[in-house]
N, C-alpha and C. Protein backbone atom coordinates (compact mmCIF):
# COMPACT_ATOMS: atom_id res chain seq x y z
N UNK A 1 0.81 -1.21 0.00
CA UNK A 1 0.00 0.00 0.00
C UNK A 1 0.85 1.27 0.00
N UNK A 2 1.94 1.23 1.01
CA UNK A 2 2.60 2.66 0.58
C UNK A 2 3.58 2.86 -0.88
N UNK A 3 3.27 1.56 -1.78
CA UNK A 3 3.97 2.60 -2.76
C UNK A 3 2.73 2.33 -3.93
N UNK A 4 1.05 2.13 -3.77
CA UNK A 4 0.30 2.26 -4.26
C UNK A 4 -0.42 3.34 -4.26
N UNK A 5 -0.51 3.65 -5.27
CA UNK A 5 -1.18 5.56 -5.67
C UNK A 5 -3.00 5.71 -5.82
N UNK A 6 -3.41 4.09 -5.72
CA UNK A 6 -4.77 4.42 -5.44
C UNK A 6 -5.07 2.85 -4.54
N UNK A 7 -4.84 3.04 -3.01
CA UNK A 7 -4.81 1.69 -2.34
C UNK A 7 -6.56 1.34 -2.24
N UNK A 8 -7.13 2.17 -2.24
CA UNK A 8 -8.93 2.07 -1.96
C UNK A 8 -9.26 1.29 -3.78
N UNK A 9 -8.80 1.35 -4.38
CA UNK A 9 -9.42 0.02 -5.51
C UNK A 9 -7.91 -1.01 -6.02
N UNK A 10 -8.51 -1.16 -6.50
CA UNK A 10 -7.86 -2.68 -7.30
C UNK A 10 -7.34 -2.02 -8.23
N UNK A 11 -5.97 -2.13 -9.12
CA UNK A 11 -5.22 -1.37 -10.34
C UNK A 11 -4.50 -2.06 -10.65
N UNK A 12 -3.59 -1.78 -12.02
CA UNK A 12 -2.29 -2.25 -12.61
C UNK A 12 -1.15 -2.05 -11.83
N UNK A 13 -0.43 -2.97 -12.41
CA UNK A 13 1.44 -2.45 -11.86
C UNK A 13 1.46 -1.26 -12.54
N UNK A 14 1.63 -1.20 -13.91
CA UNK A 14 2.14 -0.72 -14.47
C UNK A 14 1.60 1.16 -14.39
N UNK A 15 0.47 1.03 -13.67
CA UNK A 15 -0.31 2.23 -13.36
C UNK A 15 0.23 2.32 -11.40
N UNK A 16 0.75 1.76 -11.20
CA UNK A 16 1.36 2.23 -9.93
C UNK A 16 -0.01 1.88 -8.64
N UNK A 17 -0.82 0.92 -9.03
CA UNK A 17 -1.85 0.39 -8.41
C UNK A 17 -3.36 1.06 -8.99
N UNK A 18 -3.29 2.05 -9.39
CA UNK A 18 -4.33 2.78 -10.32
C UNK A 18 -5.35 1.68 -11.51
N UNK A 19 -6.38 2.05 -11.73
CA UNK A 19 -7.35 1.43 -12.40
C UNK A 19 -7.29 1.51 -14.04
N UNK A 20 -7.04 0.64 -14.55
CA UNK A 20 -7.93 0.54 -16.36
C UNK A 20 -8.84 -0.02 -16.32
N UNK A 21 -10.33 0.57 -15.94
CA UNK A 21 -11.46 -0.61 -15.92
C UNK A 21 -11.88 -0.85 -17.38
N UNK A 22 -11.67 -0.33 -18.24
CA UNK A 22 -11.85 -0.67 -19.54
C UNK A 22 -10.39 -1.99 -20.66
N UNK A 23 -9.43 -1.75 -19.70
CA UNK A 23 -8.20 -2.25 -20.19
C UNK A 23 -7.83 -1.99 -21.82
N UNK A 24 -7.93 -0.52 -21.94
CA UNK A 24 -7.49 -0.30 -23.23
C UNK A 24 -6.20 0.20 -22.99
N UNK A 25 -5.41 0.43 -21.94
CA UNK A 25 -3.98 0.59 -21.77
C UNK A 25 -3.98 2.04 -21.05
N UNK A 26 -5.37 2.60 -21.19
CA UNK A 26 -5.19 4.13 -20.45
C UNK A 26 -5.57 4.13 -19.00
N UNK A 27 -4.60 4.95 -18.33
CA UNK A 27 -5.25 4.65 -16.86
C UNK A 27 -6.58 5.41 -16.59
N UNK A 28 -7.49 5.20 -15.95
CA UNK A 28 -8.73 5.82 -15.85
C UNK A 28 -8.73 7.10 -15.17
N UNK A 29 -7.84 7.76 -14.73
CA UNK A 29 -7.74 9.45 -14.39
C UNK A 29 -7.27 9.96 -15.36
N UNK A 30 -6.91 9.14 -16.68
CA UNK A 30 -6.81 10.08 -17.90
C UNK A 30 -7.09 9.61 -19.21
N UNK A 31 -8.24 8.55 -18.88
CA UNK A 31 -9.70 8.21 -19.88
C UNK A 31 -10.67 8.85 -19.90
N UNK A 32 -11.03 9.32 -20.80
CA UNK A 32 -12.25 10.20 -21.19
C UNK A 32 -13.53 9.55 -20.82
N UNK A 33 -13.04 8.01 -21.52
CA UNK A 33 -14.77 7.36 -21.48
C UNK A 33 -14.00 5.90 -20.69
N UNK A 34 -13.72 5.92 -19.29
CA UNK A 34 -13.35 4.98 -18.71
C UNK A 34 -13.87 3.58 -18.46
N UNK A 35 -15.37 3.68 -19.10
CA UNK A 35 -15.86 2.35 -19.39
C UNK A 35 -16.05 1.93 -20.77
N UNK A 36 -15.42 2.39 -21.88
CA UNK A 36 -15.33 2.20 -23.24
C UNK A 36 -14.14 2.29 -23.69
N UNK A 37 -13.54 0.98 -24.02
CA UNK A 37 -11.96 0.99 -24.88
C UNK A 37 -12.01 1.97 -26.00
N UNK A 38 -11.09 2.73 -25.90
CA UNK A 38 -11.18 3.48 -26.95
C UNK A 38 -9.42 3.13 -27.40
N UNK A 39 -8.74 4.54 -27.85
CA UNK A 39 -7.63 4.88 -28.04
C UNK A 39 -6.64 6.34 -27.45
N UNK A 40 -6.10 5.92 -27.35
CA UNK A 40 -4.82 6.95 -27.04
C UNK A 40 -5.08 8.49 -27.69
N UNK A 41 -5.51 8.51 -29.16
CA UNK A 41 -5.77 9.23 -30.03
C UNK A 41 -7.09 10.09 -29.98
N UNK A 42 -8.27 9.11 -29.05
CA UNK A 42 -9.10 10.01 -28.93
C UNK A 42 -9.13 9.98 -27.40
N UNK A 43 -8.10 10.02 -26.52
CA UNK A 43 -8.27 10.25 -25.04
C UNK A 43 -8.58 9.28 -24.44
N UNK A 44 -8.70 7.98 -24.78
CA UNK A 44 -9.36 6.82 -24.43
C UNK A 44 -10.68 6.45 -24.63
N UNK A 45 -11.21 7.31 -25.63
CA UNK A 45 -12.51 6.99 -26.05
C UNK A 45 -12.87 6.25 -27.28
N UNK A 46 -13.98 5.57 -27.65
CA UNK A 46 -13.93 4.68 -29.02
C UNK A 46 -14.23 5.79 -30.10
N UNK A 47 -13.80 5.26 -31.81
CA UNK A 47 -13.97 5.92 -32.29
C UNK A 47 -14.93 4.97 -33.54
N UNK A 48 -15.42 4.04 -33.59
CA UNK A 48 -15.93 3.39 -33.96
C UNK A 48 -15.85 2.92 -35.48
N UNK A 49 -17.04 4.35 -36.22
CA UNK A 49 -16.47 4.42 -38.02
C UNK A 49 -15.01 4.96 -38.35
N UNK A 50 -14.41 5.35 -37.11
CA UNK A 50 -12.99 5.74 -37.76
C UNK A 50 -12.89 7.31 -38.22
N UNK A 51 -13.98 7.82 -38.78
CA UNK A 51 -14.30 9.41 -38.67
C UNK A 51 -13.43 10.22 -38.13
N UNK A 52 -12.44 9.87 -37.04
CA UNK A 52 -11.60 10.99 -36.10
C UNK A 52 -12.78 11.84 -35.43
N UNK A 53 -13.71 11.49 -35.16
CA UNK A 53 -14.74 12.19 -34.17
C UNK A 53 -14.76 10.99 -32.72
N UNK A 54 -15.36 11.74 -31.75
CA UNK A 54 -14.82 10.42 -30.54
C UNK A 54 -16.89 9.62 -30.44
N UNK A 55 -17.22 8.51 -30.19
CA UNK A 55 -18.43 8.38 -30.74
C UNK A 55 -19.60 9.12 -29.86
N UNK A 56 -19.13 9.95 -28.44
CA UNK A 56 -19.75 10.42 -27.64
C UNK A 56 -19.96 11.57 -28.03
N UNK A 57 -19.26 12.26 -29.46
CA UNK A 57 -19.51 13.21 -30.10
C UNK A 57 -19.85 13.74 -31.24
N UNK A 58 -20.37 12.16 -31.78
CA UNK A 58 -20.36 11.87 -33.23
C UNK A 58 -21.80 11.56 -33.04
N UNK A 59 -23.05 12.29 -34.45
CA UNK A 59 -23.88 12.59 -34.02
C UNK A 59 -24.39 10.83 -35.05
N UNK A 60 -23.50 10.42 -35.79
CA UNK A 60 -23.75 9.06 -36.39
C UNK A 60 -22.30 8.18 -36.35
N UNK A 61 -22.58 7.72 -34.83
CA UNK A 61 -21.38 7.14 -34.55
C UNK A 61 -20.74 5.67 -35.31
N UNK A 62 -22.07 5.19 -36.37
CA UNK A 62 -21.70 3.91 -36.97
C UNK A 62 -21.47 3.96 -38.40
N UNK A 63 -21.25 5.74 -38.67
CA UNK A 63 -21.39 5.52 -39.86
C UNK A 63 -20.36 7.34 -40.12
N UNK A 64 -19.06 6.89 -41.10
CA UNK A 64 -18.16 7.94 -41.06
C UNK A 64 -18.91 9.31 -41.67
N UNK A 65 -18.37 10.36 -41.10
CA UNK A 65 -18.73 11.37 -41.62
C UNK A 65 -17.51 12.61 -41.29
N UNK A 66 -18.10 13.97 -41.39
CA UNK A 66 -17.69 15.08 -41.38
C UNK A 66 -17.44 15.86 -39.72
N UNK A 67 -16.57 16.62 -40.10
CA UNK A 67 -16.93 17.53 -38.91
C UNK A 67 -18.18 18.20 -38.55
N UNK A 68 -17.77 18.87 -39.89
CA UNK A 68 -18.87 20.22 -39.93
C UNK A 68 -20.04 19.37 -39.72
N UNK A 69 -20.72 18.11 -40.33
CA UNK A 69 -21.98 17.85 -39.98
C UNK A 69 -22.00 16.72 -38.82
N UNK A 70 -21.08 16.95 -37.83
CA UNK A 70 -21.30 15.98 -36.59
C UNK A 70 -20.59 14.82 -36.34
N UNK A 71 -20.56 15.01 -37.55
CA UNK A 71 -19.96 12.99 -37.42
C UNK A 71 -20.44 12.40 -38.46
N UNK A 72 -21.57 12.91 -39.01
CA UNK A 72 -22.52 12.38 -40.08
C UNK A 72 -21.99 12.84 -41.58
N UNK A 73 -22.51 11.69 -42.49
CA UNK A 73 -21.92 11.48 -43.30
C UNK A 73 -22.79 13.04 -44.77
N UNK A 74 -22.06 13.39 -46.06
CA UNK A 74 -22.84 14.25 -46.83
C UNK A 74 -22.96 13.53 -47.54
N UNK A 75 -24.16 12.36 -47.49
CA UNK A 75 -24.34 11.71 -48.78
C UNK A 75 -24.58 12.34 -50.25
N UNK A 76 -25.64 13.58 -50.05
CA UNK A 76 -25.58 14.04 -51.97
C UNK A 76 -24.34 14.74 -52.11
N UNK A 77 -23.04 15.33 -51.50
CA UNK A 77 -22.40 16.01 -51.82
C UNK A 77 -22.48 17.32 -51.83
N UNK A 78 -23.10 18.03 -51.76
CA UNK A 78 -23.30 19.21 -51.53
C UNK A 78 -23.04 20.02 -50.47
């Protein structure tokens, strides 16, 4: 316990006793979405279609799109 940095839960070594409850490699005081594997890239959050939007901000998270329209895709082009 004294050289564990969070002795009140259960954690990694490699997090110094600290939690990944998602086990995507991020420790959960600096996961965004600590119960959803995500990536490194979006803070530890999923990104699903790949879009570079994180899917908690993506207004069509299964399907790639734009910034400007959310996340959602411009199907006619315009």
């Amino acid at each position: 316990d004294k050289d564990d940095l969070c002795p009140q839960v259960a954690g990694k070594p490699e997090f110094k006793g600290c939690p990944d409850s998602d086990n995507d490699g991020i420790e959960d005081k600096n996961d965004e979405c600590p119960q959803e594997a995500g990536t490194k890239a979006m803070n530890g959050c999923p990104d699903t279609d790949g879009d570079g939007i994180k899917d908690k901000e993506d207004a069509c998270p299964k399907e790639a799109g734009l910034t400007a329209f959310y996340g959602c895709p411009d199907t006619d082009k315009d």
